[in-house]
Protein backbone atom coordinates (compact mmCIF):
# COMPACT_ATOMS: atom_id res chain seq x y z
CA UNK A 1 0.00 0.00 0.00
CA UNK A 2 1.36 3.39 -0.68
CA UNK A 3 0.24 6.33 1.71
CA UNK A 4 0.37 9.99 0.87
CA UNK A 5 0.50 12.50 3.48
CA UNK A 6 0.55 16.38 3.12
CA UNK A 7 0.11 19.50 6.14
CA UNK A 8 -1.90 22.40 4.68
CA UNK A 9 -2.77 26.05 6.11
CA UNK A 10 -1.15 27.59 9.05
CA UNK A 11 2.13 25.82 10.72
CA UNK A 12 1.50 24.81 14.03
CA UNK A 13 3.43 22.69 16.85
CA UNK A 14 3.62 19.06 16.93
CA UNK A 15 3.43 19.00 12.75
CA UNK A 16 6.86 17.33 12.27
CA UNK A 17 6.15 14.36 15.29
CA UNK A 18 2.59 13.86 13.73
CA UNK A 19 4.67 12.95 10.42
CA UNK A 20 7.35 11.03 11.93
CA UNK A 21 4.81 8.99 14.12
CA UNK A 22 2.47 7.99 10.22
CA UNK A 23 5.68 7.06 8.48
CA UNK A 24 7.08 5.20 11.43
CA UNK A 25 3.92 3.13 11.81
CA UNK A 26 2.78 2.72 7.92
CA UNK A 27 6.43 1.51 7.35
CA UNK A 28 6.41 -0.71 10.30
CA UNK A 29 3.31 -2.27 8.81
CA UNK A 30 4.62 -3.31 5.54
CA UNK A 31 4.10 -0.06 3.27
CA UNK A 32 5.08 3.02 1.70
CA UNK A 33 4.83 6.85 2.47
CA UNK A 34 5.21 9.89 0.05
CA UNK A 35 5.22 13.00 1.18
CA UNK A 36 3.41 15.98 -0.39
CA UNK A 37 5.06 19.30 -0.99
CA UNK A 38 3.53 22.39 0.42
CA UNK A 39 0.20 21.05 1.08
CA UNK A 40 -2.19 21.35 -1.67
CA UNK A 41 -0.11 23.13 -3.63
CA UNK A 42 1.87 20.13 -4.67
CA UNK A 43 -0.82 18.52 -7.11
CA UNK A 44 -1.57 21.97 -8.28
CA UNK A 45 2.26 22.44 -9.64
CA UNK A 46 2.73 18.79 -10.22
CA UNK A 47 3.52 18.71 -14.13
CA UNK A 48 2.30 15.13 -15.59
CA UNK A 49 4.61 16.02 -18.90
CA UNK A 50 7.23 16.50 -16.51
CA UNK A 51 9.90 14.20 -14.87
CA UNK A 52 11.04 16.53 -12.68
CA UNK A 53 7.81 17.00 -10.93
CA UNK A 54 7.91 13.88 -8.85
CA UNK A 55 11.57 15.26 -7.09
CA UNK A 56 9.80 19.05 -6.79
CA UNK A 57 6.66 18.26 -5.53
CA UNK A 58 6.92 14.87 -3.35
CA UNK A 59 9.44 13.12 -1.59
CA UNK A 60 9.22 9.63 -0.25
CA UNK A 61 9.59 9.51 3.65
CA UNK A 62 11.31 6.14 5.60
CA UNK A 63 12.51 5.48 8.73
CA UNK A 64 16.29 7.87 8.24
CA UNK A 65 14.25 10.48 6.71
CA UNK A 66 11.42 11.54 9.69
CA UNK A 67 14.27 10.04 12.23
CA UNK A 68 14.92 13.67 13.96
CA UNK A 69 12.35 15.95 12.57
CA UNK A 70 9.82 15.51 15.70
CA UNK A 71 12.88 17.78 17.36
CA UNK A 72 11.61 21.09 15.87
CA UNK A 73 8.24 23.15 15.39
CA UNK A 74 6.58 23.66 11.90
CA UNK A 75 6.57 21.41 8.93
CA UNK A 76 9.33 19.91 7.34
CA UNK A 77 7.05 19.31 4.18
CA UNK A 78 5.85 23.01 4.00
CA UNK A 79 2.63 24.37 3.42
CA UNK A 80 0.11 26.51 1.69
CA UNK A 81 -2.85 28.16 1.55
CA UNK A 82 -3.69 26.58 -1.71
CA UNK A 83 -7.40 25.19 -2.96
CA UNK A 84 -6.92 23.00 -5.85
CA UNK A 85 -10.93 23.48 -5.99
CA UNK A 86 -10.48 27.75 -6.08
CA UNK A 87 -7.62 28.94 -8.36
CA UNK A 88 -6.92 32.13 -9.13
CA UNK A 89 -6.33 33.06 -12.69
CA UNK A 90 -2.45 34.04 -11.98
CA UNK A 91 -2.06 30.98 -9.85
CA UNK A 92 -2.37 28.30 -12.81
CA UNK A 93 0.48 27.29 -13.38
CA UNK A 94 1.54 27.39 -17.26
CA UNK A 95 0.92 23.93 -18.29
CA UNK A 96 -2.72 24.06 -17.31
CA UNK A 97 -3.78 27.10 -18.69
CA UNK A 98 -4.55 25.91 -21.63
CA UNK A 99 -7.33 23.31 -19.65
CA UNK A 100 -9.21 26.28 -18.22
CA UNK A 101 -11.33 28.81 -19.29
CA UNK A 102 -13.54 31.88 -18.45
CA UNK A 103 -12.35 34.13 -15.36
CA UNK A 104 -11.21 31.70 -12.17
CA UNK A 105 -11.19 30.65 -9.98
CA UNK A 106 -10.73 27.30 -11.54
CA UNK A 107 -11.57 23.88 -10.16
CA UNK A 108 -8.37 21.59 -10.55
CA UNK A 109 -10.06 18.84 -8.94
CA UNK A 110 -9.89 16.90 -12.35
CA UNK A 111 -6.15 17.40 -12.55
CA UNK A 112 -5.40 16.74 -9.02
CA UNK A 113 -7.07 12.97 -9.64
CA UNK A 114 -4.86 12.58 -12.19
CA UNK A 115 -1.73 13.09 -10.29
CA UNK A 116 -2.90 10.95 -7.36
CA UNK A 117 -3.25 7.89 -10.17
CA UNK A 118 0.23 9.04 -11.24
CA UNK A 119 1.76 8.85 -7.90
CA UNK A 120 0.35 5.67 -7.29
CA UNK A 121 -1.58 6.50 -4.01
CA UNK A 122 -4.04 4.60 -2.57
CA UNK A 123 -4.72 6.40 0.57
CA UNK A 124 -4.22 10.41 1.51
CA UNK A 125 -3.59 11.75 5.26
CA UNK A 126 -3.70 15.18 4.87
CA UNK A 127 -3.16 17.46 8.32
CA UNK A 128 -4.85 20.72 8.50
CA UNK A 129 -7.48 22.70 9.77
CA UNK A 130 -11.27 23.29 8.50
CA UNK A 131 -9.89 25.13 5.08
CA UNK A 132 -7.15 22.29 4.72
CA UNK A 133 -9.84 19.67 5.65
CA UNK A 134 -12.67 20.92 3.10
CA UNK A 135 -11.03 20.02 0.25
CA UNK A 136 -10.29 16.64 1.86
CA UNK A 137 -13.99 16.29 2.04
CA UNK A 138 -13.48 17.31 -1.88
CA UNK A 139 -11.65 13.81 -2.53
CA UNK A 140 -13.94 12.17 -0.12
CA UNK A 141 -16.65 12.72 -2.12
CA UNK A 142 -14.64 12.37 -5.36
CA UNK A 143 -14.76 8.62 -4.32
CA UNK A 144 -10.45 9.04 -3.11
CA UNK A 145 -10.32 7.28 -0.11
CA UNK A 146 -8.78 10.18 2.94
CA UNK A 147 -8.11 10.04 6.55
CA UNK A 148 -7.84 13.67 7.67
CA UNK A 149 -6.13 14.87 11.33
CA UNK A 150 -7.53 18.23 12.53
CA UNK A 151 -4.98 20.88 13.27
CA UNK A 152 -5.40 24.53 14.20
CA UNK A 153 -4.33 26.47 17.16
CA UNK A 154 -8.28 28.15 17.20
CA UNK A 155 -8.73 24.37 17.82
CA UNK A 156 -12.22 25.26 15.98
CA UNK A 157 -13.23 22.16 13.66
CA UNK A 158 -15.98 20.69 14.07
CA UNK A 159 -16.41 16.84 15.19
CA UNK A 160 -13.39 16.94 17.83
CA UNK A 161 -13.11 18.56 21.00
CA UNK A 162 -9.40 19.11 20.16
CA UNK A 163 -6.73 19.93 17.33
CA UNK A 164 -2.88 19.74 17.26
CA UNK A 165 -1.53 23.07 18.20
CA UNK A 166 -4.02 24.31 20.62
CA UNK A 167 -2.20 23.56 23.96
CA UNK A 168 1.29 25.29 22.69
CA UNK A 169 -0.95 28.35 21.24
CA UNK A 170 -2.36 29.26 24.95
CA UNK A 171 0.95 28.11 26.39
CA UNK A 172 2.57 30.37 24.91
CA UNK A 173 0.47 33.14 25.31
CA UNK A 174 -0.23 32.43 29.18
CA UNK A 175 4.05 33.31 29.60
CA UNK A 176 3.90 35.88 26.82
CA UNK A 177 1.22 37.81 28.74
CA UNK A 178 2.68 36.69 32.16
CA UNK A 179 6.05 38.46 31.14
CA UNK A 180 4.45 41.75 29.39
CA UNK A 181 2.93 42.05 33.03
CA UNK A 182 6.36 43.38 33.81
CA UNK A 183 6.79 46.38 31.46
CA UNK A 184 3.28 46.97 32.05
CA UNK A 185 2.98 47.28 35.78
CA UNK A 186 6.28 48.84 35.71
CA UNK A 187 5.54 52.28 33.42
CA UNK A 188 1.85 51.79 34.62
CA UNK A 189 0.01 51.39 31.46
CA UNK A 190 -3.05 49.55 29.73
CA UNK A 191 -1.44 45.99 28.14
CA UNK A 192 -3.71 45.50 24.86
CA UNK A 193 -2.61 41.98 23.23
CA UNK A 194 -3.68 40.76 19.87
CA UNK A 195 -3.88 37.07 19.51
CA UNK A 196 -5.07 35.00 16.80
CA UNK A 197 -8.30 33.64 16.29
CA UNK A 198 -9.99 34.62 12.89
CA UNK A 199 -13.36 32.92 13.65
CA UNK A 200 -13.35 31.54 16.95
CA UNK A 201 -12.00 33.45 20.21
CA UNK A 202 -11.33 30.22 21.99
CA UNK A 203 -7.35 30.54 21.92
CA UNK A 204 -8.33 34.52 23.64
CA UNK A 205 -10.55 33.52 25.92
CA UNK A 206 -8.76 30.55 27.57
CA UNK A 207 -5.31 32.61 27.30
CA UNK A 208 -7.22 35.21 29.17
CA UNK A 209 -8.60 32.84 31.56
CA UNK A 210 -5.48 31.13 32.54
CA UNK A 211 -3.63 34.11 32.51
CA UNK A 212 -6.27 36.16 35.28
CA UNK A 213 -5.93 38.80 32.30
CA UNK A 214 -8.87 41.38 33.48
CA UNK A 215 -10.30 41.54 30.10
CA UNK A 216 -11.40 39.63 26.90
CA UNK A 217 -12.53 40.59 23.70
CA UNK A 218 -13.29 37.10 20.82
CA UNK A 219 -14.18 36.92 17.51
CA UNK A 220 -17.71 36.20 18.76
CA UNK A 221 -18.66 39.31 20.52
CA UNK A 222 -18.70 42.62 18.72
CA UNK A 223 -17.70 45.21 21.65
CA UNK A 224 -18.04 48.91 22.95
CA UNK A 225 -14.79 50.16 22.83
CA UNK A 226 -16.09 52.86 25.46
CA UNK A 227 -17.40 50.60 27.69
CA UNK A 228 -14.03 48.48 27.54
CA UNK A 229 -12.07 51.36 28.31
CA UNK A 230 -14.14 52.59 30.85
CA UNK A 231 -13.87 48.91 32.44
CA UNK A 232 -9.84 48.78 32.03
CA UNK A 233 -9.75 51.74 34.11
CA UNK A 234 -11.65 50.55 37.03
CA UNK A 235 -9.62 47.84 36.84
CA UNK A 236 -6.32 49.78 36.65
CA UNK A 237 -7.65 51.59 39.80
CA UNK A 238 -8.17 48.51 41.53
CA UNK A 239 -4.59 47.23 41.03
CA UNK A 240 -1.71 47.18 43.68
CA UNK A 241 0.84 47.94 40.79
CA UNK A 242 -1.67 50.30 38.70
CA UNK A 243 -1.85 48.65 35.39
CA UNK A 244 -4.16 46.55 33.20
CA UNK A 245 -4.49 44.03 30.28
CA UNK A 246 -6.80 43.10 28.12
CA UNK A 247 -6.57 40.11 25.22
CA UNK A 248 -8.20 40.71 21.80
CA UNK A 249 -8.88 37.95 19.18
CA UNK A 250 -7.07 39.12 15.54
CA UNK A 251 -10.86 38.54 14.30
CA UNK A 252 -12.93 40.83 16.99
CA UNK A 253 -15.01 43.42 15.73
CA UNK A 254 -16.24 46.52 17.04
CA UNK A 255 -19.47 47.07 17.29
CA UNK A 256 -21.20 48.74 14.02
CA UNK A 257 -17.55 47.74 12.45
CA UNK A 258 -15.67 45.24 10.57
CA UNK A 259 -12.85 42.70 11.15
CA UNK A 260 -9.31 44.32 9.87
CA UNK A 261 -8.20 42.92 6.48
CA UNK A 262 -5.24 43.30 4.58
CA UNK A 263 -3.95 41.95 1.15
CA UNK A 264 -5.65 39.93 -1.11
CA UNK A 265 -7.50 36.82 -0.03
CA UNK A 266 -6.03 33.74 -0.16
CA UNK A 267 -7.97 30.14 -2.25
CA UNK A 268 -10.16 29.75 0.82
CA UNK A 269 -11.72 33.32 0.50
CA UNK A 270 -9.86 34.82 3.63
CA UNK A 271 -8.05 38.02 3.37
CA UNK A 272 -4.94 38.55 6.52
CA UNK A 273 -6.26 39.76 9.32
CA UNK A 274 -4.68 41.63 11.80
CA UNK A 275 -4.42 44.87 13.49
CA UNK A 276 -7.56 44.70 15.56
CA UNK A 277 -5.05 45.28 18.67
CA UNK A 278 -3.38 48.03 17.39
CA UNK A 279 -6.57 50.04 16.15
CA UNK A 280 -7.79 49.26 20.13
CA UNK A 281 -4.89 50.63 21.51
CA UNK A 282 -5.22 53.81 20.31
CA UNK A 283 -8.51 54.35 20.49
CA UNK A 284 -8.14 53.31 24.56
CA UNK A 285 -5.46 55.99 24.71
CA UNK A 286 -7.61 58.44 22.84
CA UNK A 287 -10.90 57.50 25.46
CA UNK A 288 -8.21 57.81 28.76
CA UNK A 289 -5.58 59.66 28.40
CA UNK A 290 -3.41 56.30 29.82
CA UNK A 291 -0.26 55.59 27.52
CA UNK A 292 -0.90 51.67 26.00
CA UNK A 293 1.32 48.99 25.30
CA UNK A 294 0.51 47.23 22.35
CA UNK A 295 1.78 43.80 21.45
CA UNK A 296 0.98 41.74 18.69
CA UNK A 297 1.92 37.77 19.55
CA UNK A 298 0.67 36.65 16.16
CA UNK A 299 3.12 33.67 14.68
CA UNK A 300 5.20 33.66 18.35
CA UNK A 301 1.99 31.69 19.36
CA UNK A 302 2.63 29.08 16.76
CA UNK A 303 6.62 28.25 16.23
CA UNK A 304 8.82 26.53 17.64
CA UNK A 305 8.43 22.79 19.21
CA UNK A 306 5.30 21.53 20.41
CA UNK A 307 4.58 21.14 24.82
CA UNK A 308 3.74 17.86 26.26
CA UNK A 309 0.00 18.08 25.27
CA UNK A 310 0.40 18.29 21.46
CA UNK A 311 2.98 15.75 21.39
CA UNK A 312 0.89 13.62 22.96
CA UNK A 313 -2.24 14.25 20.60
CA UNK A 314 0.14 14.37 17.22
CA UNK A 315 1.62 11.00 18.06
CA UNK A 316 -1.54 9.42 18.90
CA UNK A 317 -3.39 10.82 15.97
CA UNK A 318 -0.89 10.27 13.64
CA UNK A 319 -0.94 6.34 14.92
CA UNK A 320 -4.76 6.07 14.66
CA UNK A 321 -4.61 7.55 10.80
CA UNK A 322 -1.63 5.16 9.88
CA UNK A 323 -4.32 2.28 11.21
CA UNK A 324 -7.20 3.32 9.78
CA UNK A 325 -5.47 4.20 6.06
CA UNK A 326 -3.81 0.91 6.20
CA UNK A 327 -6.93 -1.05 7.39
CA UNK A 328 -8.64 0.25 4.45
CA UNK A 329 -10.69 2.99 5.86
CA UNK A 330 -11.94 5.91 4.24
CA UNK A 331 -13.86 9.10 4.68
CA UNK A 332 -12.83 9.44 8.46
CA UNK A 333 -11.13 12.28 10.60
CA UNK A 334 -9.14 10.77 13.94
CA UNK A 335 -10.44 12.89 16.53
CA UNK A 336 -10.77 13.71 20.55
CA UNK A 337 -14.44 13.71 21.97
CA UNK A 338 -15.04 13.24 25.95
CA UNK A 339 -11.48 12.63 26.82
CA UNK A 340 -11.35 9.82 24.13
CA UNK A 341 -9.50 8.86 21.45
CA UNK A 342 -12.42 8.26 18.17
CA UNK A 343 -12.59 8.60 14.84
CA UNK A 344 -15.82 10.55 12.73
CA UNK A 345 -17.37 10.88 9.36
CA UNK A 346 -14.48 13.76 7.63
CA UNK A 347 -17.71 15.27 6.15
CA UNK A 348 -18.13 17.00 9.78
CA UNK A 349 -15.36 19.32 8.76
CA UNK A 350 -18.31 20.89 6.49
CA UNK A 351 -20.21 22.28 9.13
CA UNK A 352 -17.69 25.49 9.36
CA UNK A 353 -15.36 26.51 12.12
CA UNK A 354 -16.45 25.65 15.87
CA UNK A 355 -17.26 28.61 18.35
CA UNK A 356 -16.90 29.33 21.45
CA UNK A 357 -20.07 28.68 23.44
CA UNK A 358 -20.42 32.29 24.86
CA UNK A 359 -23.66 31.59 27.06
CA UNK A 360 -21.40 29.07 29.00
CA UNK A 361 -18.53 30.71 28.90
CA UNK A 362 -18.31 34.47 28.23
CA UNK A 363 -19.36 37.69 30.35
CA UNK A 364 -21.07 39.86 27.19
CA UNK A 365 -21.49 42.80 29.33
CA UNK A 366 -17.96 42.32 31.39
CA UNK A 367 -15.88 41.62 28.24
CA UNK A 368 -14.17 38.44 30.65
CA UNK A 369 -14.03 35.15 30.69
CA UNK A 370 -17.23 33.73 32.90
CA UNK A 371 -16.83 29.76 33.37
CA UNK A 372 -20.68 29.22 34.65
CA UNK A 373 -20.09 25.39 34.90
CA UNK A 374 -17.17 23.03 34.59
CA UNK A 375 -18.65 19.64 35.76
CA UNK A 376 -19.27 17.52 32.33
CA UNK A 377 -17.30 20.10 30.27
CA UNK A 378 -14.30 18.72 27.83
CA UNK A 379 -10.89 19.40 28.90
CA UNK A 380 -10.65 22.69 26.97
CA UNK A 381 -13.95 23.66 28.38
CA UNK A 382 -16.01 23.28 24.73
């Protein structure tokens, strides 16, 4: 059996074990692994006329290969943001263009079938989050048999109560925002920190939680930036050392306003966000007269090698997929629910990105983090 296996969409944390752990346990079993260049991206520029596209765009993965690689954050195989389903015109590469027509984007599905025959593949493990994931769903349903493993620091697809990444995300925001506390109290200022969370405000909100940080502000809550400045200086008042901090998700809104975007957006239909932080800083220091410190943790939050938690979760993930590819599975996603390891229909990964459940677990009117209940709650609290 010969086993494909690609990482798409953001780099996070345990990425490089998950890989080692497949390979290791496919090989062990009898079979073969290829890797997959850059995510999607690698049937996209894989040239069928070409020789050289097998060396460019894959590379086959033993034991000597993946031996050390579960040593260092990100992806050894790369990644991108690439949608073989949603090409942009200047993104087809030059030996397709004459297959397409009309104004993109372009659906390369057709293309990307023919270089899995090519290749010889008759399983796929791809890693990524809900974006990654949908066009897994894509093969799925193309008849391609897939085992997908959720990934994303928002830890926000649906059909698993957690994703590889998550538990290094808040744990390194918790001593980012632990050790701004010291400039902050110091010059006696208002600490505004951007995190990301497009979406979902999960990675803010249990940051913020863990962290005592006195206020919150998540994708899911459009907020007063009055009312939170008004709040940040009570609480400033109240502190011994006369300072205060406040988390914001990269994807919060203000109320009657928009997320931030920059640049174009990318095959999934997002545009970069970021900036949020920034634009709340200011308009804090405009409302009270306090000077602001304004940090952006952004791609700190996701480098460098995974905690405990992740490496856990990516080993044990990656072992399930190897099983269930070899075993001749298809049209699953290994996943977490109630503390357990399980696997579900990949066509969950449809429903969008996951939430954060603010009735249970949000103060609207406090901008905070308000745990009403923990008994029967997941580890990560939704």
């Amino acid at each position: 059996m010969r086993i494909g296996i690609l990482t798409g969409g953001g780099d996070v944390p345990g990425l490089n074990p998950c890989i080692k752990a497949v390979v290791d346990r496919v090989i062990d079993d009898g079979h073969d692994v290829v890797g997959l260049r850059r995510g999607w991206g690698a049937f996209v520029d894989y040239d069928l006329d070409d020789e050289r596209s097998a060396a460019r765009c894959t590379i086959p993965l033993d034991h000597a290969t993946v031996r050390t690689i579960d040593r260092t954050g990100g992806t050894f195989l790369h990644t991108s943001r690439t949608n073989p389903g949603r090409v942009k015109d200047d993104e087809v590469p030059h030996f397709l263009r004459s297959s397409v027509s009309g104004d993109g984007p372009h659906d390369l599905t057709a293309h990307v079938l023919a270089v899995l025959e090519r290749l010889e593949l008759d399983a796929l493990i791809p890693i990524g989050g809900d974006d990654t994931l949908s066009y897994a769903l894509r093969l799925h349903e193309e008849g391609f048999p897939v085992i997908a493993i959720p990934k994303t620091m928002d830890n926000d697809v649906h059909g698993t109560d957690y994703c590889i990444g998550f538990s290094t995300a808040v744990t390194r925001s918790v001593e980012f925002i632990h050790q701004l506390r010291t400039s902050t109290g110091s010059h006696e200022r208002i600490a505004v920190i951007e995190l990301f969370g497009r979406y979902s405000g999960e990675t803010c909100l249990i940051s913020a939680y863990l962290a005592s940080v006195d206020r919150a502000v998540i994708s899911e809550v459009p907020f007063d930036p009055e009312r939170l400045a008004a709040l940040l200086m009570e609480d400033k008042r109240r502190s011994p050392s006369h300072y205060a901090m406040v988390t914001v998700s990269e994807g919060a809104t203000h109320l009657g306003g928009d997320v931030h975007l920059s640049g174009e957006a990318d095959a999934y239909g997002h545009r970069k966000l970021g900036g949020i932080g920034e634009t709340t800083g200011q308009l804090i220091k405009e409302l009270t007269g306090q000077d602001i410190i304004s940090q952006q943790l952004g791609y700190l939050m996701r480098s460098g090698r995974p905690d405990s938690l992740d490496l856990m979760v990516a080993t044990n993930y990656a072992v399930m997929a190897a099983d269930l590819a070899v075993g001749g599975e298809k049209g699953r996603m290994v996943a977490l629910r109630s503390g357990t390891y399980t696997n579900v229909p990949v066509s969950v990964t449809g429903e969008g990105a996951r939430r954060v459940d603010v009735d249970a677990l949000y103060d609207v009117e406090a901008y905070r983090p308000k745990v009403r209940q923990v008994a029967g709650k997941p580890m990560f609290l939704y």
